[in-house]
C-alpha atoms as a PDB file:
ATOM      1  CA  UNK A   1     -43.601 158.962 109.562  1.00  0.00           C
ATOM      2  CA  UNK A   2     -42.799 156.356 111.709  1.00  0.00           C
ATOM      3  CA  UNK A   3     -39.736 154.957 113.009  1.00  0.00           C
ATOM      4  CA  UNK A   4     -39.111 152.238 110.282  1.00  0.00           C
ATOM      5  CA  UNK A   5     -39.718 154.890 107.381  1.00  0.00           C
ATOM      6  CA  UNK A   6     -37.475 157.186 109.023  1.00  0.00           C
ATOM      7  CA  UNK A   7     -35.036 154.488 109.524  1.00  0.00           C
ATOM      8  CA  UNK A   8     -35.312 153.294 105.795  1.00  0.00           C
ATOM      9  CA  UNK A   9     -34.889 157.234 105.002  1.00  0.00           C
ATOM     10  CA  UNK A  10     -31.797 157.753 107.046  1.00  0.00           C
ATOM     11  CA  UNK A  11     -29.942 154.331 105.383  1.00  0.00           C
ATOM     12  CA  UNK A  12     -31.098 155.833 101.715  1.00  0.00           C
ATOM     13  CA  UNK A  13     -29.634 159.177 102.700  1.00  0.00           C
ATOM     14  CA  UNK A  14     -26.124 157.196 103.804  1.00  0.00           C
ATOM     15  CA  UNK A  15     -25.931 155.074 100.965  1.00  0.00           C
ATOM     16  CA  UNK A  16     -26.732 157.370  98.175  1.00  0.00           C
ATOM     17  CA  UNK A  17     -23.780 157.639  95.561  1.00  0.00           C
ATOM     18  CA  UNK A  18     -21.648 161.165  96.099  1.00  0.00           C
ATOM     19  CA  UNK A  19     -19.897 161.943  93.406  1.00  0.00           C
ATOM     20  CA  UNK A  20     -15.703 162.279  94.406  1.00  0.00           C
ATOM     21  CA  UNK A  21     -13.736 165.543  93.910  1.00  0.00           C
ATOM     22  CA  UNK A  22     -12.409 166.151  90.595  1.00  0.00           C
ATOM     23  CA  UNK A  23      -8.653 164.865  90.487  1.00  0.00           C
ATOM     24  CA  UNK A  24      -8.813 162.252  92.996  1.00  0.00           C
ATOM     25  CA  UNK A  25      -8.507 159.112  90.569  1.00  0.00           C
ATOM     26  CA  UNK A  26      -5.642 161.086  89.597  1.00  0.00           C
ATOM     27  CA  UNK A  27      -3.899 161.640  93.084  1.00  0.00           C
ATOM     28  CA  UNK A  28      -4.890 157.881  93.951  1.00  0.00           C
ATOM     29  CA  UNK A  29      -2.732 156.457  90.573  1.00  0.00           C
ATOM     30  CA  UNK A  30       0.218 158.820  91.529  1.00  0.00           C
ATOM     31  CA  UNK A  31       0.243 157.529  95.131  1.00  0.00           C
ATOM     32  CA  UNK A  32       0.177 153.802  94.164  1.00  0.00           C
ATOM     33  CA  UNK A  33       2.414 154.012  90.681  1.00  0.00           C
ATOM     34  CA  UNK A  34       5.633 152.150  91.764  1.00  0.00           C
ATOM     35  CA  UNK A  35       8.436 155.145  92.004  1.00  0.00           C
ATOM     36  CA  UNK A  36      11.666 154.767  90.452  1.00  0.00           C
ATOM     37  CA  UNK A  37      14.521 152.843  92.911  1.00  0.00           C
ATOM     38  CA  UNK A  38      16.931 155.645  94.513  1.00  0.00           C
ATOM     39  CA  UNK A  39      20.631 154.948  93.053  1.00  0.00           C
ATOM     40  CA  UNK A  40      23.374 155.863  95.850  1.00  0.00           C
ATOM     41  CA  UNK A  41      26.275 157.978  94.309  1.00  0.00           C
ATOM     42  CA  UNK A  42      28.831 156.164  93.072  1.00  0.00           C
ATOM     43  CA  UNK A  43      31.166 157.229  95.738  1.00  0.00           C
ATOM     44  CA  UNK A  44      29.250 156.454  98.247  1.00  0.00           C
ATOM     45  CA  UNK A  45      28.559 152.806  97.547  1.00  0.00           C
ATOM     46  CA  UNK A  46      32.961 152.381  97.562  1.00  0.00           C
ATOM     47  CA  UNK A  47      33.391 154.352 100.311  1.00  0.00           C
ATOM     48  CA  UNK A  48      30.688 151.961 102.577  1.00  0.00           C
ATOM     49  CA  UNK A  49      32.548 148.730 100.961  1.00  0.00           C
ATOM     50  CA  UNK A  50      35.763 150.316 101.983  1.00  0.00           C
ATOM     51  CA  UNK A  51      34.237 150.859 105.433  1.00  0.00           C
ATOM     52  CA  UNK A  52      33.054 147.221 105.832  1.00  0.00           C
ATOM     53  CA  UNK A  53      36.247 145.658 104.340  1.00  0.00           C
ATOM     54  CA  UNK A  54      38.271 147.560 106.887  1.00  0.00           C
ATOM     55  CA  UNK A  55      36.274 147.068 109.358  1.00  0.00           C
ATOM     56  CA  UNK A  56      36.157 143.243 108.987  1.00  0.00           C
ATOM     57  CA  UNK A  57      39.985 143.480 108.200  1.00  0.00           C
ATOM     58  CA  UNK A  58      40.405 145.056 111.775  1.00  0.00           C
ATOM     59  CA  UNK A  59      37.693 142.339 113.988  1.00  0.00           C
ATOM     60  CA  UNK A  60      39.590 139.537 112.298  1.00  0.00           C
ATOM     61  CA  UNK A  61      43.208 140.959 113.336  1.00  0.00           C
ATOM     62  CA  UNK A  62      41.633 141.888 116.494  1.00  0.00           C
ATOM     63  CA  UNK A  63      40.185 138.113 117.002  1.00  0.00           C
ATOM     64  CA  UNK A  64      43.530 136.687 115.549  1.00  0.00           C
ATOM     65  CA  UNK A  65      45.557 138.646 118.083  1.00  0.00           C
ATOM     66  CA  UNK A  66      43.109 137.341 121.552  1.00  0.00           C
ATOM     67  CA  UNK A  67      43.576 133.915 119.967  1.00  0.00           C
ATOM     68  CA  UNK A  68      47.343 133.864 120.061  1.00  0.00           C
ATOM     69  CA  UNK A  69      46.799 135.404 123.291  1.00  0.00           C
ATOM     70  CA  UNK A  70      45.224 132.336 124.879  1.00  0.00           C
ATOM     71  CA  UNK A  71      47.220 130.360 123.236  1.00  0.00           C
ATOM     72  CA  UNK A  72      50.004 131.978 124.804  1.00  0.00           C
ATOM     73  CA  UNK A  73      48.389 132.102 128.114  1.00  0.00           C
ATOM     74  CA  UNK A  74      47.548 128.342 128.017  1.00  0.00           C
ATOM     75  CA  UNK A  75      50.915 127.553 127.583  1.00  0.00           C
ATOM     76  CA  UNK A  76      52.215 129.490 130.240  1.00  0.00           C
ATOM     77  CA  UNK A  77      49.494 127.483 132.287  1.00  0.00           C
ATOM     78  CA  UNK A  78      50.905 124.340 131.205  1.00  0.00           C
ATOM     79  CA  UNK A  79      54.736 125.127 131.906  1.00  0.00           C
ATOM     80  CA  UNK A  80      53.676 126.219 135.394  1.00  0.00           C
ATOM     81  CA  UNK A  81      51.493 123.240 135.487  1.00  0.00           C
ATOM     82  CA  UNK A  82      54.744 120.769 134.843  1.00  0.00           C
ATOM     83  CA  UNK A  83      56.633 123.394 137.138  1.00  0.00           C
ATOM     84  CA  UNK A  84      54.721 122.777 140.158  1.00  0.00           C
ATOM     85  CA  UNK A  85      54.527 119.267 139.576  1.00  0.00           C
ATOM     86  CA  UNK A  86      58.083 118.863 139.561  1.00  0.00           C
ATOM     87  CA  UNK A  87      58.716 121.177 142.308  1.00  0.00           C
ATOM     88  CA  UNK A  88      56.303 119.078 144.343  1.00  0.00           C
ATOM     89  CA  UNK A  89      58.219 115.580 143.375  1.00  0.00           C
ATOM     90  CA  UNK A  90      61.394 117.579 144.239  1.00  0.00           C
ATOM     91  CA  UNK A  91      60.335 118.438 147.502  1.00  0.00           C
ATOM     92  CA  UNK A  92      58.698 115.278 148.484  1.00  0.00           C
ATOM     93  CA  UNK A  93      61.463 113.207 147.687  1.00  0.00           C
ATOM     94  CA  UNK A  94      64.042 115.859 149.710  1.00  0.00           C
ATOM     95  CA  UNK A  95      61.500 114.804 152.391  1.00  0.00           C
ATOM     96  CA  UNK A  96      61.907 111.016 151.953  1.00  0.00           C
ATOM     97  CA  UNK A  97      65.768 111.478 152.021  1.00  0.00           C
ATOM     98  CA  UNK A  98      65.433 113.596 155.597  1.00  0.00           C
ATOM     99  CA  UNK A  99      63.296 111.253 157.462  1.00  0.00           C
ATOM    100  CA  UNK A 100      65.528 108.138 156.002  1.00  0.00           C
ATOM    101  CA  UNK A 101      68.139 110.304 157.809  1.00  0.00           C
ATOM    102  CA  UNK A 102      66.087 110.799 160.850  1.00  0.00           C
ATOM    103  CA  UNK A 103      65.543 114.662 160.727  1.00  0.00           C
ATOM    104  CA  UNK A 104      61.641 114.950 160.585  1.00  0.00           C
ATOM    105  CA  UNK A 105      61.721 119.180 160.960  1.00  0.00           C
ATOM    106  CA  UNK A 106      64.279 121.449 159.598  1.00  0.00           C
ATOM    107  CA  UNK A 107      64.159 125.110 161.367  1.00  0.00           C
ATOM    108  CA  UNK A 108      64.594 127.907 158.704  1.00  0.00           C
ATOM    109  CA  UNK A 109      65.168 131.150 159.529  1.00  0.00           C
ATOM    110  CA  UNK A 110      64.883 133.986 156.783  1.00  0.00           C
ATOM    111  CA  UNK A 111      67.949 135.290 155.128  1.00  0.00           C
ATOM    112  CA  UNK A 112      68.389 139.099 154.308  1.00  0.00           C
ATOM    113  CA  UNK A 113      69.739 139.788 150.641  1.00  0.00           C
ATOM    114  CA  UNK A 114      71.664 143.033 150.413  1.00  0.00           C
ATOM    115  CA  UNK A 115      73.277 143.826 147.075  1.00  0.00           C
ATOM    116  CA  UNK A 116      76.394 144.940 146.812  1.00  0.00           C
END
Protein backbone atom coordinates (compact mmCIF):
# COMPACT_ATOMS: atom_id res chain seq x y z
CA UNK A 1 0.00 0.00 0.00
CA UNK A 2 1.40 3.11 -0.64
CA UNK A 3 1.31 6.34 0.96
CA UNK A 4 -1.74 7.87 -0.94
CA UNK A 5 -3.90 4.60 -0.29
CA UNK A 6 -2.97 4.69 3.19
CA UNK A 7 -3.71 8.28 3.32
CA UNK A 8 -7.17 7.83 1.54
CA UNK A 9 -7.63 4.85 4.24
CA UNK A 10 -6.84 6.90 7.27
CA UNK A 11 -9.43 10.00 6.03
CA UNK A 12 -12.22 7.03 5.37
CA UNK A 13 -11.49 5.68 8.83
CA UNK A 14 -11.99 9.54 10.34
CA UNK A 15 -14.92 10.34 8.48
CA UNK A 16 -16.94 7.25 8.79
CA UNK A 17 -20.42 7.91 10.55
CA UNK A 18 -20.33 6.66 14.51
CA UNK A 19 -23.38 6.22 15.71
CA UNK A 20 -23.98 8.70 19.19
CA UNK A 21 -24.81 7.22 22.64
CA UNK A 22 -28.29 6.46 23.29
CA UNK A 23 -29.93 9.56 25.16
CA UNK A 24 -27.84 12.24 23.89
CA UNK A 25 -30.53 14.00 21.55
CA UNK A 26 -32.28 13.85 24.71
CA UNK A 27 -29.65 15.55 27.09
CA UNK A 28 -28.89 18.09 24.11
CA UNK A 29 -32.96 19.32 24.03
CA UNK A 30 -32.92 19.55 27.92
CA UNK A 31 -29.75 21.69 27.88
CA UNK A 32 -31.02 24.14 25.20
CA UNK A 33 -35.04 24.15 26.21
CA UNK A 34 -35.44 27.76 27.58
CA UNK A 35 -35.94 27.19 31.62
CA UNK A 36 -38.61 28.84 33.39
CA UNK A 37 -37.61 32.72 34.75
CA UNK A 38 -36.72 32.51 38.68
CA UNK A 39 -39.52 34.70 40.60
CA UNK A 40 -37.86 36.49 43.80
CA UNK A 41 -40.13 36.07 46.95
CA UNK A 42 -42.42 38.51 47.37
CA UNK A 43 -40.71 39.91 50.34
CA UNK A 44 -37.77 40.20 48.98
CA UNK A 45 -38.56 42.32 45.96
CA UNK A 46 -40.22 45.18 48.89
CA UNK A 47 -37.63 44.82 51.08
CA UNK A 48 -34.80 45.79 48.05
CA UNK A 49 -37.33 48.77 46.95
CA UNK A 50 -37.41 49.76 50.55
CA UNK A 51 -33.61 49.58 50.54
CA UNK A 52 -33.20 51.76 47.40
CA UNK A 53 -35.93 54.30 48.38
CA UNK A 54 -34.12 54.85 51.64
CA UNK A 55 -31.16 54.86 50.41
CA UNK A 56 -31.87 57.55 47.75
CA UNK A 57 -34.00 59.33 50.53
CA UNK A 58 -30.68 59.53 52.63
CA UNK A 59 -27.93 60.72 49.37
CA UNK A 60 -30.50 63.38 48.56
CA UNK A 61 -30.73 64.73 52.35
CA UNK A 62 -27.13 64.13 52.49
CA UNK A 63 -26.54 66.30 49.09
CA UNK A 64 -29.28 68.83 50.28
CA UNK A 65 -27.48 69.34 53.58
CA UNK A 66 -23.52 70.03 51.70
CA UNK A 67 -25.52 72.36 49.47
CA UNK A 68 -26.84 74.60 52.20
CA UNK A 69 -23.49 74.17 53.51
CA UNK A 70 -21.78 76.08 50.71
CA UNK A 71 -24.25 78.18 50.52
CA UNK A 72 -23.66 79.07 53.94
CA UNK A 73 -20.00 79.11 53.56
CA UNK A 74 -20.19 81.43 50.49
CA UNK A 75 -21.92 83.82 52.33
CA UNK A 76 -19.74 83.96 55.11
CA UNK A 77 -17.06 84.56 52.27
CA UNK A 78 -18.93 87.39 51.02
CA UNK A 79 -19.62 89.23 54.47
CA UNK A 80 -15.89 88.92 55.17
CA UNK A 81 -15.32 89.93 51.66
CA UNK A 82 -17.39 93.45 52.28
CA UNK A 83 -15.69 93.30 55.86
CA UNK A 84 -12.26 93.64 54.72
CA UNK A 85 -13.11 95.98 52.17
CA UNK A 86 -14.49 98.32 54.50
CA UNK A 87 -11.94 97.83 57.06
CA UNK A 88 -9.40 98.67 54.38
CA UNK A 89 -11.38 102.09 53.29
CA UNK A 90 -11.55 102.70 57.09
CA UNK A 91 -8.05 102.49 57.58
CA UNK A 92 -6.88 104.24 54.55
CA UNK A 93 -8.87 107.13 55.04
CA UNK A 94 -7.67 107.27 59.09
CA UNK A 95 -4.37 107.46 57.13
CA UNK A 96 -5.34 110.40 54.87
CA UNK A 97 -6.66 112.30 58.00
CA UNK A 98 -3.01 111.66 59.90
CA UNK A 99 -0.75 112.79 57.23
CA UNK A 100 -3.27 115.95 56.51
CA UNK A 101 -2.33 116.41 60.21
CA UNK A 102 1.29 115.83 59.70
CA UNK A 103 1.80 112.57 61.79
CA UNK A 104 3.15 110.06 59.10
CA UNK A 105 3.92 107.05 61.99
CA UNK A 106 1.97 106.38 65.03
CA UNK A 107 4.04 104.12 67.71
CA UNK A 108 1.73 101.41 69.27
CA UNK A 109 2.63 99.57 71.97
CA UNK A 110 0.51 96.39 73.01
CA UNK A 111 -2.01 96.64 75.73
CA UNK A 112 -2.51 93.77 78.35
CA UNK A 113 -6.32 92.85 78.99
CA UNK A 114 -6.89 91.45 82.45
CA UNK A 115 -10.48 90.71 83.42
CA UNK A 116 -11.76 91.58 86.36
Amino acid sequence: MNGMEQFERQLRDTFRRVEPPAGLEQKILERVRPRPARRLPGWLAVAASLLLVAGGTLGLARWREQRLRAQQAEHVRQQLAVTLEITARTIAKAEGRLRSIGIERIQIEEASWQEH
